[in-house]
N, C-alpha and C. Protein backbone atom coordinates (compact mmCIF):
# COMPACT_ATOMS: atom_id res chain seq x y z
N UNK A 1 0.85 -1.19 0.00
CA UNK A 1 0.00 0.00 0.00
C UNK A 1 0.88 1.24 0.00
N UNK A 2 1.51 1.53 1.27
CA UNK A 2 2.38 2.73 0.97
C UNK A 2 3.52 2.17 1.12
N UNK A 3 4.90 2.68 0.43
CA UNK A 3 5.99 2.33 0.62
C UNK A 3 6.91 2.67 1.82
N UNK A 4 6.45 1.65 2.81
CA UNK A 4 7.07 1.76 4.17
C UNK A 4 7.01 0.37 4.72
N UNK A 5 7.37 0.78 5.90
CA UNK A 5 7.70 -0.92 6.70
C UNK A 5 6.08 -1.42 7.24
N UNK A 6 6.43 -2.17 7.81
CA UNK A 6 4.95 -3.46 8.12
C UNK A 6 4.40 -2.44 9.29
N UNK A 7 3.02 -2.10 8.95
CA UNK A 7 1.92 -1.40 10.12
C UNK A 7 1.27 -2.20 10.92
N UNK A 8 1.03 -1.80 11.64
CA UNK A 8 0.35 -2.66 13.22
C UNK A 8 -0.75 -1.56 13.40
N UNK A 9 -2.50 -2.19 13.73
CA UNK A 9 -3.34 -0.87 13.74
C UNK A 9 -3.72 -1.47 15.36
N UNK A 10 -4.55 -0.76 15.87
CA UNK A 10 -5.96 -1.20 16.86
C UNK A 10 -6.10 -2.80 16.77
N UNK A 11 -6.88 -3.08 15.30
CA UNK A 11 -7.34 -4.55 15.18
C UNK A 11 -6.58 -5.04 14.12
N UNK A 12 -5.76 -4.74 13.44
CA UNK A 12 -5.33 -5.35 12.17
C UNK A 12 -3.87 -5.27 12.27
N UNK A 13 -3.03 -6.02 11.32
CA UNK A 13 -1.23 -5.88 10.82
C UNK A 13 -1.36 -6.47 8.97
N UNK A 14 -0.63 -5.34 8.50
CA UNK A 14 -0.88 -4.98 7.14
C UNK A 14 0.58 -5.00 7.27
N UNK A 15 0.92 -5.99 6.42
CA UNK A 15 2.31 -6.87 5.86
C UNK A 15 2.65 -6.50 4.32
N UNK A 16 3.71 -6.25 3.92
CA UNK A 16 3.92 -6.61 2.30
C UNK A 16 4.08 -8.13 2.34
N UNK A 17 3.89 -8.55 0.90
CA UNK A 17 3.78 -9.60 0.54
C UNK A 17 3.90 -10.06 -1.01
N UNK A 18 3.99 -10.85 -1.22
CA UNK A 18 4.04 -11.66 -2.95
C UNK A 18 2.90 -11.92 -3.24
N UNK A 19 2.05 -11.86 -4.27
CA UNK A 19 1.18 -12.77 -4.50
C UNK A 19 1.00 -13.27 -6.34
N UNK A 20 1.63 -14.62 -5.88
CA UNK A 20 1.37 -14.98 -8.02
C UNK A 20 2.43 -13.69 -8.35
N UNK A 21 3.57 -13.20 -7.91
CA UNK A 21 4.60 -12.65 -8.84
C UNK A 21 4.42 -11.13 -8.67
N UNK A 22 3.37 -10.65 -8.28
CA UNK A 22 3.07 -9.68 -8.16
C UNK A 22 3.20 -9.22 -6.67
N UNK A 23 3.59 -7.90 -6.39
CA UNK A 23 3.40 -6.86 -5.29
C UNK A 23 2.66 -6.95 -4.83
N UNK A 24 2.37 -7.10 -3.46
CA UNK A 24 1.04 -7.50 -2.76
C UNK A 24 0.83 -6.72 -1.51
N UNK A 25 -0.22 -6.42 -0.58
CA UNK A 25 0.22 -6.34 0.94
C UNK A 25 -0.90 -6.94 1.52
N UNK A 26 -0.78 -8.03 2.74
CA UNK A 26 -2.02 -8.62 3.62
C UNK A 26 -2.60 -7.67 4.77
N UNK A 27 -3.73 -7.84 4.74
CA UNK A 27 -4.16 -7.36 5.94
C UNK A 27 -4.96 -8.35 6.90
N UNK A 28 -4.69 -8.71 8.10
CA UNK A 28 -4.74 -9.71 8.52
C UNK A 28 -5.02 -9.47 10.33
N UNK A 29 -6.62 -9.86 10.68
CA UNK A 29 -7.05 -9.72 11.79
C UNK A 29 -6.59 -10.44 12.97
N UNK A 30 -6.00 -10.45 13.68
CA UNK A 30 -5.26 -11.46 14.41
C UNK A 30 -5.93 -11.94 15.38
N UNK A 31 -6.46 -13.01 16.02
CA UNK A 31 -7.46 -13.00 17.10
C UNK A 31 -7.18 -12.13 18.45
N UNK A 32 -7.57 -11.73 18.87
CA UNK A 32 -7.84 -11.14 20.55
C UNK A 32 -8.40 -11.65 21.37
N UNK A 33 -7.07 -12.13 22.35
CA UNK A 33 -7.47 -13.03 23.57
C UNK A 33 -8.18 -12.81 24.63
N UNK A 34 -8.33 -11.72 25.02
CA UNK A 34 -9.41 -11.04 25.87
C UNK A 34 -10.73 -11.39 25.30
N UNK A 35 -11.21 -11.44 24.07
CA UNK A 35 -12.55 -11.74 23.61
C UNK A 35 -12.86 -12.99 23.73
N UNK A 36 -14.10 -13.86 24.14
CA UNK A 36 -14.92 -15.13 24.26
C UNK A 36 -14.13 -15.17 22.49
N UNK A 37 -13.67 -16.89 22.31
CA UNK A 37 -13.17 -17.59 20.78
C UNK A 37 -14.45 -17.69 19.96
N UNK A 38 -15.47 -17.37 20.20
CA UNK A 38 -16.63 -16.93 19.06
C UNK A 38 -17.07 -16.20 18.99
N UNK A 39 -16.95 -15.34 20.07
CA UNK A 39 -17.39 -13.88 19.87
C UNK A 39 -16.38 -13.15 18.81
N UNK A 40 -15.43 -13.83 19.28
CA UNK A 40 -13.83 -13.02 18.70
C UNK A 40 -13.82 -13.44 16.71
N UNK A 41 -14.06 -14.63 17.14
CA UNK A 41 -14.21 -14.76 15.44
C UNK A 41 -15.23 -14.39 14.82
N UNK A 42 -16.27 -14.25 15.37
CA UNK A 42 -17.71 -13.60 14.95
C UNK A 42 -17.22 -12.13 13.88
N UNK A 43 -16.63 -11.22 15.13
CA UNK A 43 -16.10 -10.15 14.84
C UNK A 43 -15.42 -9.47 13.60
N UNK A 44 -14.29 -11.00 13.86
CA UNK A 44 -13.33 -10.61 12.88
C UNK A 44 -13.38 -11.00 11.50
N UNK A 45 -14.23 -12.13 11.43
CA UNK A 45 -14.68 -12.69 10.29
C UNK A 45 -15.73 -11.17 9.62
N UNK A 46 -16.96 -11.08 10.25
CA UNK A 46 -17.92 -9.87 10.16
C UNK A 46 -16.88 -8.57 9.66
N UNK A 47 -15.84 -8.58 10.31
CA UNK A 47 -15.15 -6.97 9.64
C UNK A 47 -14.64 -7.02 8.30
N UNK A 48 -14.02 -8.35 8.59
CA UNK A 48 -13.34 -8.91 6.98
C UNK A 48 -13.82 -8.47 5.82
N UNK A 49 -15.32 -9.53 6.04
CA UNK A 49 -15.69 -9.89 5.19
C UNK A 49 -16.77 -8.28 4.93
N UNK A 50 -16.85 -7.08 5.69
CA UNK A 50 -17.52 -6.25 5.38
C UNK A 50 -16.25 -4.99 4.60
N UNK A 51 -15.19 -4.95 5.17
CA UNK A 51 -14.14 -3.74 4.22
C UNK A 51 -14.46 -4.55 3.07
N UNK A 52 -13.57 -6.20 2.99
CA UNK A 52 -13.65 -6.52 1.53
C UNK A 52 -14.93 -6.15 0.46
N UNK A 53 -16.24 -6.01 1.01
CA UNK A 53 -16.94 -5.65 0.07
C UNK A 53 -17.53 -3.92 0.07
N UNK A 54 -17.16 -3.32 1.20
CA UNK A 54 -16.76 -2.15 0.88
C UNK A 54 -15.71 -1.66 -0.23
N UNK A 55 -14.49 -2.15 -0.22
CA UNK A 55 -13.97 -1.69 -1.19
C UNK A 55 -14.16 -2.06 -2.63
N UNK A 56 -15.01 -3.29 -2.76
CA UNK A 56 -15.33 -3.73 -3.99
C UNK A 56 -16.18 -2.82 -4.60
N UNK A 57 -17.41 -1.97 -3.49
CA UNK A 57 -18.52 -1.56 -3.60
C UNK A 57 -17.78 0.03 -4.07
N UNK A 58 -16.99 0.38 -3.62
CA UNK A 58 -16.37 2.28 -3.54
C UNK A 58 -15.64 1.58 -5.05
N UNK A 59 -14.82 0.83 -5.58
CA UNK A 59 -14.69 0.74 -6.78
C UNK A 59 -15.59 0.69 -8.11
N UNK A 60 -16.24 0.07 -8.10
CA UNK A 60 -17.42 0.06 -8.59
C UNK A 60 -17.91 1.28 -9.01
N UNK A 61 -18.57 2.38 -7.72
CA UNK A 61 -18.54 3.63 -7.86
C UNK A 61 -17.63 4.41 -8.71
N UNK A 62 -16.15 3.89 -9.02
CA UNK A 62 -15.30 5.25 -10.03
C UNK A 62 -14.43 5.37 -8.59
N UNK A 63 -14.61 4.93 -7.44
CA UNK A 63 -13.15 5.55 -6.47
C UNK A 63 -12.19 4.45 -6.38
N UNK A 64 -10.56 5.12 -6.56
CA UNK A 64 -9.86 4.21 -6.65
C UNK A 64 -9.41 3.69 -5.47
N UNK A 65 -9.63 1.99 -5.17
CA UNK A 65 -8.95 1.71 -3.99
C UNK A 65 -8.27 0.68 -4.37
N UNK A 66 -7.47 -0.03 -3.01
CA UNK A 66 -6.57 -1.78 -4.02
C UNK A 66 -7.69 -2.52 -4.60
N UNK A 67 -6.80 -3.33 -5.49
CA UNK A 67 -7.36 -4.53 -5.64
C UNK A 67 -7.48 -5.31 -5.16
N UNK A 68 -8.28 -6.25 -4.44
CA UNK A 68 -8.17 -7.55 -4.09
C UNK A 68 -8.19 -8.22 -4.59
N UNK A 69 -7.40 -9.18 -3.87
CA UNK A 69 -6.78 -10.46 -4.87
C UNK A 69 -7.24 -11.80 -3.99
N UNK A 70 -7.61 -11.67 -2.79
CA UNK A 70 -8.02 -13.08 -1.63
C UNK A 70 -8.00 -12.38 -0.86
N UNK A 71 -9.29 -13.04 -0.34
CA UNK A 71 -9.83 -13.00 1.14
C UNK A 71 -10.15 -14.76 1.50
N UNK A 72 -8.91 -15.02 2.83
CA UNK A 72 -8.89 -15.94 2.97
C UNK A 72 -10.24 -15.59 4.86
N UNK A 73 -11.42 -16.34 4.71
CA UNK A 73 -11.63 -16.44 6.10
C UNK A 73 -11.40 -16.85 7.31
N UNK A 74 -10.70 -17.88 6.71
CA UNK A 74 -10.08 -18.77 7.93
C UNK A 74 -9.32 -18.27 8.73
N UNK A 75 -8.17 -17.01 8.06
CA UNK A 75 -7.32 -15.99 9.32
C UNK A 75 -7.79 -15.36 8.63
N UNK A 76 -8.84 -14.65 8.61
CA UNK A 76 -9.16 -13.19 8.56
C UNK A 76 -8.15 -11.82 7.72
N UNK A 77 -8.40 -12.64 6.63
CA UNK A 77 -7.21 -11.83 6.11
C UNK A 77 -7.74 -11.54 4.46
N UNK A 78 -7.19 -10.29 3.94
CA UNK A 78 -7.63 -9.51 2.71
C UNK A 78 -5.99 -9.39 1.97
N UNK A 79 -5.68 -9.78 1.09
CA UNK A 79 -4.68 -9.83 0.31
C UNK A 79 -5.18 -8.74 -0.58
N UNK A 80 -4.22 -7.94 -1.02
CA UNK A 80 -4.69 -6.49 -1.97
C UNK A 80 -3.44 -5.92 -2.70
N UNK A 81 -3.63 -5.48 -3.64
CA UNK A 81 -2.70 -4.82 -4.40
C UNK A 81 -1.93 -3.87 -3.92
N UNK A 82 -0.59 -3.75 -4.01
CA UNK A 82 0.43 -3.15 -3.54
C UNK A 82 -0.24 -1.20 -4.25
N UNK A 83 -0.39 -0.17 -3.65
CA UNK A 83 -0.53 0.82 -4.12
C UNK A 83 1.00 1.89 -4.15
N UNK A 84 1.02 2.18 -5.28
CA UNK A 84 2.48 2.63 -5.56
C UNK A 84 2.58 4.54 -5.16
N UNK A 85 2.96 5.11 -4.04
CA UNK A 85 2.74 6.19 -3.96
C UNK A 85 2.78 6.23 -2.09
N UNK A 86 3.03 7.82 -2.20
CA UNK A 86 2.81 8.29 -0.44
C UNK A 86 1.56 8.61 -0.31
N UNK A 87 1.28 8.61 1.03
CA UNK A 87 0.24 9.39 1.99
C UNK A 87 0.19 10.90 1.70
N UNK A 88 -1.08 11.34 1.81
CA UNK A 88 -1.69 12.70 1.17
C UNK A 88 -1.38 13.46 2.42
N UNK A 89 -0.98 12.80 3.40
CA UNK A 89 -0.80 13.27 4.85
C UNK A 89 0.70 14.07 4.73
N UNK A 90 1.52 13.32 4.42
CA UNK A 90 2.78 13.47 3.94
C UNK A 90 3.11 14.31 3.14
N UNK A 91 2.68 14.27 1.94
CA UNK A 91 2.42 15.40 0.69
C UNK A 91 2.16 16.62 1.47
N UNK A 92 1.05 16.61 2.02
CA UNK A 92 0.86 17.94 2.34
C UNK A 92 1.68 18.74 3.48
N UNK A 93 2.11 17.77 4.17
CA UNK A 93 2.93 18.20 5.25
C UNK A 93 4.28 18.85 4.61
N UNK A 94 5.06 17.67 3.93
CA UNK A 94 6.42 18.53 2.95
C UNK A 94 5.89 19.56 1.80
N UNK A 95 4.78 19.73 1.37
CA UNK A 95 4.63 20.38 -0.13
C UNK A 95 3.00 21.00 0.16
N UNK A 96 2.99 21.88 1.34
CA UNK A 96 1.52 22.66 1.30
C UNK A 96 1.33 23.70 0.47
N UNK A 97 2.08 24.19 -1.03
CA UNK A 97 1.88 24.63 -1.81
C UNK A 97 0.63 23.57 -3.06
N UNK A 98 0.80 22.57 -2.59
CA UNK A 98 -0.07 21.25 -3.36
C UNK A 98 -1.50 21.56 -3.16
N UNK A 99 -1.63 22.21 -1.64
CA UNK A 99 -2.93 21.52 -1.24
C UNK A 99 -4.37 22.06 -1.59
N UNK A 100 -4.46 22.76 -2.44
CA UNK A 100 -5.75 23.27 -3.28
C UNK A 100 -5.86 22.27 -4.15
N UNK A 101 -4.90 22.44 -4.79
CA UNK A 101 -5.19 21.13 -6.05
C UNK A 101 -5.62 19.36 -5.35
N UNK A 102 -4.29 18.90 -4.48
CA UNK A 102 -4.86 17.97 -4.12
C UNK A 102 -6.00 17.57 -3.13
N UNK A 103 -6.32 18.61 -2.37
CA UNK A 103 -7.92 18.97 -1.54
C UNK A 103 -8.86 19.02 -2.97
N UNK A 104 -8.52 19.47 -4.02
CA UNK A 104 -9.98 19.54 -4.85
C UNK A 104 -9.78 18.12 -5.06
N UNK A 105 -9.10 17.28 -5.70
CA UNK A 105 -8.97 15.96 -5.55
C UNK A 105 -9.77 14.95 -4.62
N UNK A 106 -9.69 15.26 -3.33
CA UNK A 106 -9.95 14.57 -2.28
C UNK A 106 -11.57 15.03 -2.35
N UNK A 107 -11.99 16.11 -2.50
CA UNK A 107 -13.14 16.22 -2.39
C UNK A 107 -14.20 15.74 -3.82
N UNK A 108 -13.51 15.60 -4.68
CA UNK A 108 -13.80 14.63 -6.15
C UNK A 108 -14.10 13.31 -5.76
N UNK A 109 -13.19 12.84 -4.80
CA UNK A 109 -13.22 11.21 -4.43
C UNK A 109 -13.81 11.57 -3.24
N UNK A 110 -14.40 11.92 -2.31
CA UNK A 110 -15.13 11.80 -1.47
C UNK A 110 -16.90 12.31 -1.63
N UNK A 111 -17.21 12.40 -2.74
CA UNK A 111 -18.42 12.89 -3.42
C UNK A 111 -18.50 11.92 -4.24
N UNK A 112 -17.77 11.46 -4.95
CA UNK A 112 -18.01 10.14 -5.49
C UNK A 112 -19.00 8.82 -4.88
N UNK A 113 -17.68 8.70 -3.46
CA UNK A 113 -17.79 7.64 -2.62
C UNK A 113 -19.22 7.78 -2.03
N UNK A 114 -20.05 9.15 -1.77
CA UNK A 114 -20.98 9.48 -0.83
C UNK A 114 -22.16 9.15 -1.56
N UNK A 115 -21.55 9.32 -3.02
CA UNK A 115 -22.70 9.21 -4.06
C UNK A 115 -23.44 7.96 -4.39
N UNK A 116 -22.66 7.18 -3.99
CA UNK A 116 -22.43 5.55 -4.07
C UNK A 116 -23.29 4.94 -3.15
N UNK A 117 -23.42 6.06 -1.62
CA UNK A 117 -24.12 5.30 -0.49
C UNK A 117 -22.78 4.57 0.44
N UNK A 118 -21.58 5.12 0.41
CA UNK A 118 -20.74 3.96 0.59
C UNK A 118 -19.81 5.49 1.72
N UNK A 119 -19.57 4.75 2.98
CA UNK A 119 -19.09 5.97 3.71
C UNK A 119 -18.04 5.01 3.84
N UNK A 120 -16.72 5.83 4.50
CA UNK A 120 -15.36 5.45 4.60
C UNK A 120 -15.06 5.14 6.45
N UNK A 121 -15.84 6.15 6.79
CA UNK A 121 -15.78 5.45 8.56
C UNK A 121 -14.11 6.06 9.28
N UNK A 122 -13.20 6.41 7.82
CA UNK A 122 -12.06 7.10 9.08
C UNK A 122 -11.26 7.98 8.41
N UNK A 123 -12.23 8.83 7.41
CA UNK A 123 -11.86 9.77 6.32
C UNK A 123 -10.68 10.54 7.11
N UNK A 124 -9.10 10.46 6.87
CA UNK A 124 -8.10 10.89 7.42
C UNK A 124 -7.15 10.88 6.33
N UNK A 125 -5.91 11.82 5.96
CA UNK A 125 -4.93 11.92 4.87
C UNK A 125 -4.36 10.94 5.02
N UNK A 126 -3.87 10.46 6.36
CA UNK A 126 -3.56 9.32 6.39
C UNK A 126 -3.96 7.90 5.61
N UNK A 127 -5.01 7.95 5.54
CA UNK A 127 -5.65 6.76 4.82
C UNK A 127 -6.10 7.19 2.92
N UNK A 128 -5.03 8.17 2.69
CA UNK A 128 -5.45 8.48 0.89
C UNK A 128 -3.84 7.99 0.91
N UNK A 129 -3.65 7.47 -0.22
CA UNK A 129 -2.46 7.52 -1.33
C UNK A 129 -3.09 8.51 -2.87
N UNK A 130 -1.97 9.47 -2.62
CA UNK A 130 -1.84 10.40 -3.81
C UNK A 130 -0.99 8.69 -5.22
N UNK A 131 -1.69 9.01 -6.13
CA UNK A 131 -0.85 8.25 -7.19
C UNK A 131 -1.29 8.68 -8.23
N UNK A 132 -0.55 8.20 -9.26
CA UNK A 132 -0.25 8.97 -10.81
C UNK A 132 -1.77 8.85 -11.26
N UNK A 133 -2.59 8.07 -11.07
CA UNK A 133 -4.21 8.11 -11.03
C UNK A 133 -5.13 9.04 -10.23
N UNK A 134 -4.80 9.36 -9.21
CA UNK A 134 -5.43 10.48 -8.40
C UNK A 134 -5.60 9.63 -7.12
N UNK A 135 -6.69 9.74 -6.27
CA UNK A 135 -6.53 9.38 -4.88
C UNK A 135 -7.30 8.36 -5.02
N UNK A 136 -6.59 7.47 -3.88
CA UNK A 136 -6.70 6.12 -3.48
C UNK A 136 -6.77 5.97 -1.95
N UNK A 137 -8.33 5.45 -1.65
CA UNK A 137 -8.82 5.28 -0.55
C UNK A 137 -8.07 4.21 -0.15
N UNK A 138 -7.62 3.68 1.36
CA UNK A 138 -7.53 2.86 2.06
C UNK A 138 -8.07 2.58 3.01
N UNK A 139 -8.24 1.48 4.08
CA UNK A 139 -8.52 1.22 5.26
C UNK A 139 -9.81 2.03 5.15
N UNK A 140 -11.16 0.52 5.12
CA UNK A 140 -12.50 0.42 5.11
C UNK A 140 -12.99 -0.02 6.14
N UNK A 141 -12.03 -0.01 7.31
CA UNK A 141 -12.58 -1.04 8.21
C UNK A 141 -13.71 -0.36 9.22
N UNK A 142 -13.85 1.02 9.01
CA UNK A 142 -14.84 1.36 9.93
C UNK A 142 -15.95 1.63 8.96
N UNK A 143 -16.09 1.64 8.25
CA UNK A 143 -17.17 2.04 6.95
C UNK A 143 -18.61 1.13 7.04
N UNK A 144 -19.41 2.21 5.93
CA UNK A 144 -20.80 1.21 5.66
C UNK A 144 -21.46 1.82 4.60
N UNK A 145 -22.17 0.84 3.89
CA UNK A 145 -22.92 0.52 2.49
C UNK A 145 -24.04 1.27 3.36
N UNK A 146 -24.83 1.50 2.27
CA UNK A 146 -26.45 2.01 2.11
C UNK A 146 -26.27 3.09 3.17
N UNK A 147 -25.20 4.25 3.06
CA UNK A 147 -25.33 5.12 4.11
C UNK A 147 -26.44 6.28 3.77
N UNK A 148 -27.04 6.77 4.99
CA UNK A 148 -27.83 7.31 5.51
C UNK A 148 -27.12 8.94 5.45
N UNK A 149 -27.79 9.90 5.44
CA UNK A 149 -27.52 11.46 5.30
C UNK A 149 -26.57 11.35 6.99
N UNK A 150 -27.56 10.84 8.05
CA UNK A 150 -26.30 10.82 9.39
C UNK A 150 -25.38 10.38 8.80
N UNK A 151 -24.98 9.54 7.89
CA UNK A 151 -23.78 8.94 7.76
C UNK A 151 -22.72 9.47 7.46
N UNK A 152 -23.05 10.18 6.20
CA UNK A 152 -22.33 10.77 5.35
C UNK A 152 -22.55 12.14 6.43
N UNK A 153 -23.12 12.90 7.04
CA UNK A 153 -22.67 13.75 7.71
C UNK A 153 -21.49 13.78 8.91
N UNK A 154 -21.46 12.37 8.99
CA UNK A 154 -20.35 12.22 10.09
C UNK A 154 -19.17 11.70 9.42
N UNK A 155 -18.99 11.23 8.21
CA UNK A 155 -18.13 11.06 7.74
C UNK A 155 -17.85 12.49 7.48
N UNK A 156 -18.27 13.28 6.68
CA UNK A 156 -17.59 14.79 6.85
C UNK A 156 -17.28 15.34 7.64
N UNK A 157 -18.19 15.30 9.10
CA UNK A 157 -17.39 16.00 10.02
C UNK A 157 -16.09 15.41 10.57
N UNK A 158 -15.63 14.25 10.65
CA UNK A 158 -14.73 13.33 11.02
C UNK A 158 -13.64 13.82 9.95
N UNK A 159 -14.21 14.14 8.70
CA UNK A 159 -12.70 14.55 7.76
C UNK A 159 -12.58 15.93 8.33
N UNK A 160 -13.29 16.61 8.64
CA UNK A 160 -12.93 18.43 9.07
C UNK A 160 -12.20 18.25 10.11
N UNK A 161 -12.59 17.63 10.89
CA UNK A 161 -11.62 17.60 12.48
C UNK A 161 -10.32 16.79 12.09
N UNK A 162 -10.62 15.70 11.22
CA UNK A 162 -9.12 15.26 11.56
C UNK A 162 -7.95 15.97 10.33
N UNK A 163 -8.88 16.80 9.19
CA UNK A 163 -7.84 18.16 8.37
C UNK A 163 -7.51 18.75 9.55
N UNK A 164 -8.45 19.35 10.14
CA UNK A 164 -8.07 20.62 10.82
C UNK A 164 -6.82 20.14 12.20
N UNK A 165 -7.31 19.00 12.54
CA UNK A 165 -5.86 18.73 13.55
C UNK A 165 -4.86 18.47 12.67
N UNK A 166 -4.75 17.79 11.65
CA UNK A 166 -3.33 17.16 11.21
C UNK A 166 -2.77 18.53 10.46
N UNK A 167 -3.89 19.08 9.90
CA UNK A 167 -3.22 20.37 9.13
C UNK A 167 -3.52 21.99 9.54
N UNK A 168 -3.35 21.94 10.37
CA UNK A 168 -3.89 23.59 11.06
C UNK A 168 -3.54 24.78 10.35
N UNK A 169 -2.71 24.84 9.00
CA UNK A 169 -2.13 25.68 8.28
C UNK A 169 -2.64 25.61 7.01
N UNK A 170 -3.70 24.92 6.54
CA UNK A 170 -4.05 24.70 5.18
C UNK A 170 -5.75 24.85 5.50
N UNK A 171 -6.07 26.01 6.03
CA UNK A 171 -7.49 26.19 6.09
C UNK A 171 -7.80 26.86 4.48
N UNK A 172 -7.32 26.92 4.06
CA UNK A 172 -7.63 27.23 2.22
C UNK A 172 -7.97 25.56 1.87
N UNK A 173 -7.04 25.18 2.08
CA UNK A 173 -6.81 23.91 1.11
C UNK A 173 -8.20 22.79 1.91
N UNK A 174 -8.67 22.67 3.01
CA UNK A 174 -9.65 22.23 3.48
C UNK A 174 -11.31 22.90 2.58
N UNK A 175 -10.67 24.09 2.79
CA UNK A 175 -11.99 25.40 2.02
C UNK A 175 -12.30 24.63 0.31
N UNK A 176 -11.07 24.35 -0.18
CA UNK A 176 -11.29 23.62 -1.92
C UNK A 176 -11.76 22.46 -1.65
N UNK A 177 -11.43 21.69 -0.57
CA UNK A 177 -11.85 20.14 -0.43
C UNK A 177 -13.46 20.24 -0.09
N UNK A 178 -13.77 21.07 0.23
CA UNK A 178 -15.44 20.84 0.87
C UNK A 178 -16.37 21.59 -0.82
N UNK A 179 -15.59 22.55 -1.40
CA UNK A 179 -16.30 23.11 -2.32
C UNK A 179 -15.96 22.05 -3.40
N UNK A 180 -15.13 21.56 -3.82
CA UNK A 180 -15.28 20.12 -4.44
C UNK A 180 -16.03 19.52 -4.27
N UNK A 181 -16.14 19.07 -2.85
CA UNK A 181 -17.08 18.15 -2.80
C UNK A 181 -18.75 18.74 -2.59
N UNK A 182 -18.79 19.36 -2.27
CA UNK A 182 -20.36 19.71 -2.97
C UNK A 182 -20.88 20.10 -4.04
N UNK A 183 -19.71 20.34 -4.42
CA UNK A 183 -19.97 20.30 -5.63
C UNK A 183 -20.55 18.82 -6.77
N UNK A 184 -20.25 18.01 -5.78
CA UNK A 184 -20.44 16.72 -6.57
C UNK A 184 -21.01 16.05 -6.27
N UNK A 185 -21.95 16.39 -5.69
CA UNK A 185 -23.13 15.48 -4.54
C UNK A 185 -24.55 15.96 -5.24
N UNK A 186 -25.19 15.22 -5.22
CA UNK A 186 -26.79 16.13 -5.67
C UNK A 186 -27.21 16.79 -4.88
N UNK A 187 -27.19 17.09 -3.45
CA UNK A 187 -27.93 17.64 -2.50
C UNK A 187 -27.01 17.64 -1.22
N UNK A 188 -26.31 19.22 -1.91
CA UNK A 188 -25.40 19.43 -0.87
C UNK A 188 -26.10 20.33 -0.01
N UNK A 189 -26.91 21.10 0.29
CA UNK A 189 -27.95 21.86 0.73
C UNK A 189 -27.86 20.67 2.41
N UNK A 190 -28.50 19.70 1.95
CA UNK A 190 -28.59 18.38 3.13
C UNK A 190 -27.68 18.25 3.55
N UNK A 191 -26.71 18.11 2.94
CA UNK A 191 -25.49 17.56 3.57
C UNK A 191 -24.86 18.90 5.00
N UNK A 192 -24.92 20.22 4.19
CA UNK A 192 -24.28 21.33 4.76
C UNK A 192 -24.85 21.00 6.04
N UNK A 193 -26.60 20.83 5.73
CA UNK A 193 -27.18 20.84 7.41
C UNK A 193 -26.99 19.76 8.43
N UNK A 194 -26.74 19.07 7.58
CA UNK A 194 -26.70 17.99 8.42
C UNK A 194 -25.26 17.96 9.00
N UNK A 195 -24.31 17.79 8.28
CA UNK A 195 -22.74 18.41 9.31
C UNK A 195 -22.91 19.58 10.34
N UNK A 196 -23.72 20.83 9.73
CA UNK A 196 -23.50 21.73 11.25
C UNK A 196 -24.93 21.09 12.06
N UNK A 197 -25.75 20.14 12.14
CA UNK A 197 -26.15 19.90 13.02
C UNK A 197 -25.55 18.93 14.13
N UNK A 198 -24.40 18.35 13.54
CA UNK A 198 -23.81 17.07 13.89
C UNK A 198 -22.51 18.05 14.56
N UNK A 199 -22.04 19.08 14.15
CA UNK A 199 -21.04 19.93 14.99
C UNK A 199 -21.81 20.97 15.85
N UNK A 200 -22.72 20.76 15.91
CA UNK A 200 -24.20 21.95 16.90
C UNK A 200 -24.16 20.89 18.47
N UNK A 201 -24.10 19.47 18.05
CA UNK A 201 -24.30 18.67 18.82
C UNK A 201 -23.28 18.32 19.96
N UNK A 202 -22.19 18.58 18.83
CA UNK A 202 -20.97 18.52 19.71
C UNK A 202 -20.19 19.32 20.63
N UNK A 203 -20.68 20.34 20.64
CA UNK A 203 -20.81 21.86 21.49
C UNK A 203 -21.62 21.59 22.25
N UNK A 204 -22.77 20.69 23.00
CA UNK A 204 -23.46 21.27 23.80
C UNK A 204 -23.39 19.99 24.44
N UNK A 205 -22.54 18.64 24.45
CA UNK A 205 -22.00 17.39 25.07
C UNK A 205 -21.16 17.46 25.49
């Protein structure tokens, strides 16, 4: 996925790997011993098997994410195409002269994805690869199909807070990412309200 060493998350470890000759990387749920052994596989099987068809589903749509190549259930694991490129996190951090252009980008692929019904669950720069194709979603694991206007409103507010912490200096470049993206939604009117009702909420908790 990105060209760096082996990641360790919360619930997952995302390995490079071979697969059939080709560049690969696993992602692979490891059991957790604290959890009851069927509750635990319940879980991990259920997450698996829900990114894998999240990302099948956000492709489909026109957004670029890996390919998968196997999903083995038995270890909980998603084999996927190696994505050739850095983190948008990164980019913008060394090169915030970028970030209009690649914020209109991000908000192209996140109007896409919304359009689809298909929310991302941890919309963060961290989780885009910039590549010679444009942006590439990763890590589906908090996501969901047939989303709901709450949905997609909290997936936006979740990308504003986590721009605005990771990038506190690119309030322009956040400003192109949201006008992109309403731009590309049928009914951004809804959407607007529904994010400041969902940041109305969070002020008074």
């Amino acid at each position: 996925m990105l060209d760096s060493d082996d990641a360790r998350g919360a619930e997952a470890v995302v390995s490079g790997c071979e697969y059939h000759g080709r560049r690969a990387v696993v992602k692979v749920r490891p059991p957790k011993t604290y959890r009851h052994p069927e509750l635990d596989l319940h879980i991990r099987t259920t997450r698996t098997r829900n990114e894998a068809r999240l990302l099948r589903e956000a492709r489909d749509a026109g957004v670029r994410t890996p390919c998968i190549y196997d999903v083995d259930m038995a270890s909980c694991s998603i084999t996927m195409e190696h994505v050739p490129g850095g983190s948008v996190k990164d980019l913008l951090d060394s090169d915030p002269g970028s970030a209009e252009r690649v914020c209109g980008m991000i908000g192209e692929t996140v109007a896409r994805l919304h359009s689809a019904s298909v929310c991302h669950g941890d919309l963060t720069t961290s989780n885009m690869i910039l590549t010679d194709d444009g942006i590439c979603l990763i890590d589906f694991s908090m996501g969901c199909s047939k989303a709901s206007l709450e949905d997609i409103g909290v997936d936006i507010r979740l990308l504003e807070r986590a721009f605005t912490s990771a990038h506190t200096e690119l309030s322009s470049g956040f400003d192109a990412l949201m006008e992109s993206y309403y731009s590309g939604i049928d009914d951004p009117d809804a959407v607007r309200r529904k994010v400041e009702d969902i940041r109305n909420r969070g002020r008074y908790t």
